[in-house]
Protein backbone atom coordinates (compact mmCIF):
# COMPACT_ATOMS: atom_id res chain seq x y z
CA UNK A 1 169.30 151.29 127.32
CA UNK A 2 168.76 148.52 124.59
CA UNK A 3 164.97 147.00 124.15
CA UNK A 4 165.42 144.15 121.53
CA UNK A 5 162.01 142.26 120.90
CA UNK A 6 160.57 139.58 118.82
CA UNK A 7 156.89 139.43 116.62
CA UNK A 8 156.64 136.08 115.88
CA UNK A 9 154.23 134.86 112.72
CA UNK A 10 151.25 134.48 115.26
CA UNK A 11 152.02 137.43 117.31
CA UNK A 12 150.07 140.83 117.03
CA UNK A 13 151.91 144.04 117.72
CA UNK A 14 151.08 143.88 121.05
CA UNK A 15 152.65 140.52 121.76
CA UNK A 16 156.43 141.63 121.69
CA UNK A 17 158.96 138.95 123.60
CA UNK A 18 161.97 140.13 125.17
CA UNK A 19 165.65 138.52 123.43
CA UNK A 20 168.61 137.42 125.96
CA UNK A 21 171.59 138.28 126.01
CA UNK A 22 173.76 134.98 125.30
CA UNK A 23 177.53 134.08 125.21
CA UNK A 24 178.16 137.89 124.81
CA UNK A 25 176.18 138.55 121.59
CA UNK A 26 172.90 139.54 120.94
CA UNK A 27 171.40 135.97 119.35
CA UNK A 28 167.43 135.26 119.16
CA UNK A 29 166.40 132.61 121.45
CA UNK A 30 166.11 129.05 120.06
CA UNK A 31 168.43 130.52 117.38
CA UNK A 32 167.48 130.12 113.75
CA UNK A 33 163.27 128.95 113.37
CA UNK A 34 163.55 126.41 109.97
CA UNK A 35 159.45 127.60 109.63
CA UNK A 36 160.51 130.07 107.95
CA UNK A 37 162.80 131.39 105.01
CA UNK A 38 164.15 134.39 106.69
CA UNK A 39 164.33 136.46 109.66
CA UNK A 40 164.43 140.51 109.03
CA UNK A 41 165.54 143.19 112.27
CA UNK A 42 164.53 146.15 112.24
CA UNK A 43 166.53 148.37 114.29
CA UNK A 44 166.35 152.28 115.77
CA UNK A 45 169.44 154.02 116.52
CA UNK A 46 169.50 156.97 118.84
CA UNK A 47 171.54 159.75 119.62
CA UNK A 48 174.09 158.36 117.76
CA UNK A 49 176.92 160.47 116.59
CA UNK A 50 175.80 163.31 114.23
CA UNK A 51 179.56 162.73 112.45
CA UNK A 52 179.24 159.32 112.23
CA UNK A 53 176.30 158.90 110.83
CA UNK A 54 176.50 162.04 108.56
CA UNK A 55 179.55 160.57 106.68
CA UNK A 56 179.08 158.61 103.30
CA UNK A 57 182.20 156.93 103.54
CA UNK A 58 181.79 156.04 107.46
CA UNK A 59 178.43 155.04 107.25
CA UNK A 60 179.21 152.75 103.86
CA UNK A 61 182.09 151.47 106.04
CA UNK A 62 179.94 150.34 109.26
CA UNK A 63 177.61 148.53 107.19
CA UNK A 64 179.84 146.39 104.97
CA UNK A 65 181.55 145.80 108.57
CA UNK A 66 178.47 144.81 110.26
CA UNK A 67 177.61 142.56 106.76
CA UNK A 68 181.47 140.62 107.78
CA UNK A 69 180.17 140.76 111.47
CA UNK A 70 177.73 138.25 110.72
CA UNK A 71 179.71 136.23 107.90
CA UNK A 72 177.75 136.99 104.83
CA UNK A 73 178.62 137.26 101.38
CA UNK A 74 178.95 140.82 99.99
CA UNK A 75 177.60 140.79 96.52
CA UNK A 76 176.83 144.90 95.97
CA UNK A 77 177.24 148.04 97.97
CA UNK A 78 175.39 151.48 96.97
CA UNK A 79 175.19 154.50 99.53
CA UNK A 80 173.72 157.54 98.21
CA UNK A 81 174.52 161.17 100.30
CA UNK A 82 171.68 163.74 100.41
CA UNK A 83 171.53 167.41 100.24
CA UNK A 84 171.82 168.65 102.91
CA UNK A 85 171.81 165.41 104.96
CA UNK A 86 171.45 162.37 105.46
CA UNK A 87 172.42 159.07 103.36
CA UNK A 88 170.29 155.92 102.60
CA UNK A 89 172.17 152.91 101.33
CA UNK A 90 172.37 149.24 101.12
CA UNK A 91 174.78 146.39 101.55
CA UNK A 92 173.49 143.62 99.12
CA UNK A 93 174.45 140.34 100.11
CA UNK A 94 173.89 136.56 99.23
CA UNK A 95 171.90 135.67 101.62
CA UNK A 96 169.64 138.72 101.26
CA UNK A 97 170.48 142.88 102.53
CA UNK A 98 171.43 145.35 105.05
CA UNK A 99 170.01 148.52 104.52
CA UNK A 100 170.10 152.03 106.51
CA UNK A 101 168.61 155.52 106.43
CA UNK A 102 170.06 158.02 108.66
CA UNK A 103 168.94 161.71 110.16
CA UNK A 104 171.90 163.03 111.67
CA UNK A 105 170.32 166.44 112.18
CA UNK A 106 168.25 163.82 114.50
CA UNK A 107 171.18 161.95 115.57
CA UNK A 108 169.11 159.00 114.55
CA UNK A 109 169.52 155.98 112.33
CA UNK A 110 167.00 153.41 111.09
CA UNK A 111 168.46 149.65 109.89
CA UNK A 112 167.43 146.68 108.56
CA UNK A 113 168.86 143.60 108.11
CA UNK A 114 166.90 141.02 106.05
CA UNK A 115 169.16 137.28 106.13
CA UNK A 116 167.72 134.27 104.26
CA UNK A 117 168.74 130.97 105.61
CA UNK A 118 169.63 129.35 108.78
CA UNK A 119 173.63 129.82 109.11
CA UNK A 120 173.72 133.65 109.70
CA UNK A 121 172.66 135.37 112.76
CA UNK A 122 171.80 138.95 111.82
CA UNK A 123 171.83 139.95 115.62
CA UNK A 124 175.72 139.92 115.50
CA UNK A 125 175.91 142.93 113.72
CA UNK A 126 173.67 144.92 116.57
CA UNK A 127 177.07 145.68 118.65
CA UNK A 128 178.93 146.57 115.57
CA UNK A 129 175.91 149.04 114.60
CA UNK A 130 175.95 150.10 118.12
CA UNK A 131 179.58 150.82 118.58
CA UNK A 132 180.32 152.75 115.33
CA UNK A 133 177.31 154.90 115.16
CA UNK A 134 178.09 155.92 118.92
CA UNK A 135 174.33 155.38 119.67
CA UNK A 136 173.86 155.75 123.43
CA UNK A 137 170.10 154.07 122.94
CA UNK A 138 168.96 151.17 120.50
CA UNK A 139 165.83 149.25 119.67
CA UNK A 140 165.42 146.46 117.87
CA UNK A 141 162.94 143.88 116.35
CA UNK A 142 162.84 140.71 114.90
CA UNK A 143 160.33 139.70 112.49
CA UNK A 144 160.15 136.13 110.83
CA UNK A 145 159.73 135.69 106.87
CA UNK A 146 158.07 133.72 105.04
CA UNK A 147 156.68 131.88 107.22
CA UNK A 148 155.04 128.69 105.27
CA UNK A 149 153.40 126.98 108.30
CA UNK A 150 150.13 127.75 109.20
């Protein structure tokens, strides 16, 4: 089961809105909002795949794919393997970052992705995410940035 919701500038916690499903990707409706300079999801991944989110490598690998997923620019890429387990890491990228912690003695991932401007759509990457972690349940939110407009 996926919940994706929204928390728009004027929203409280409470006031979640429910995302379609259009043209077979995950997309915001009313697309990109030009009130604001950004749009940041934060997204859960559960019982995902202890392996796949347990590897360095693999885990480095899904993110810079879910970075091309959504056509940004790859400017850095640092992933960092704990003791016993677990990795945290980040995909810099022009337009801002994709970054991910994982607990795969949890079988659990947290993401964000943070894009600046109005020509990516971070939600693209969601199936990619989805797919290579294995995660048989997902939730997601959208929060706008810098929002200027009062």
């Amino acid at each position: 089961m996926e919940s994706r919701l929204s928390l728009s500038s004027r929203s409280s916690i409470s006031n979640y809105s429910q995302h379609s499903k259009r043209n077979g990707s995950l997309s915001q409706n009313g697309d990109s909002d030009p009130g604001s300079l950004g749009r940041h999801l934060i997204i859960e991944l559960y019982e995902c795949d202890p392996k796949a989110v347990g590897d360095v490598q693999r885990v480095e690998n899904t993110m810079t794919h879910a970075a091309k997923a959504i056509h940004a620019k790859i400017v850095d890429v640092v992933f960092h393997s704990f003791n016993p387990q677990g990795i945290s890491g980040v995909v810099v990228i022009a337009e801002s970052h994709l970054a991910i912690h994982t607990w795969p003695e949890y079988h659990y991932a947290a993401v964000d992705i943070f894009t600046c401007g109005r020509s990516i759509d971070p939600w693209k990457a969601y199936p990619v995410l989805k797919r290579e972690f294995k995660a048989k349940r997902m939730k997601a939110m959208e929060l706008k940035r810098g929002v200027l407009k009062a």
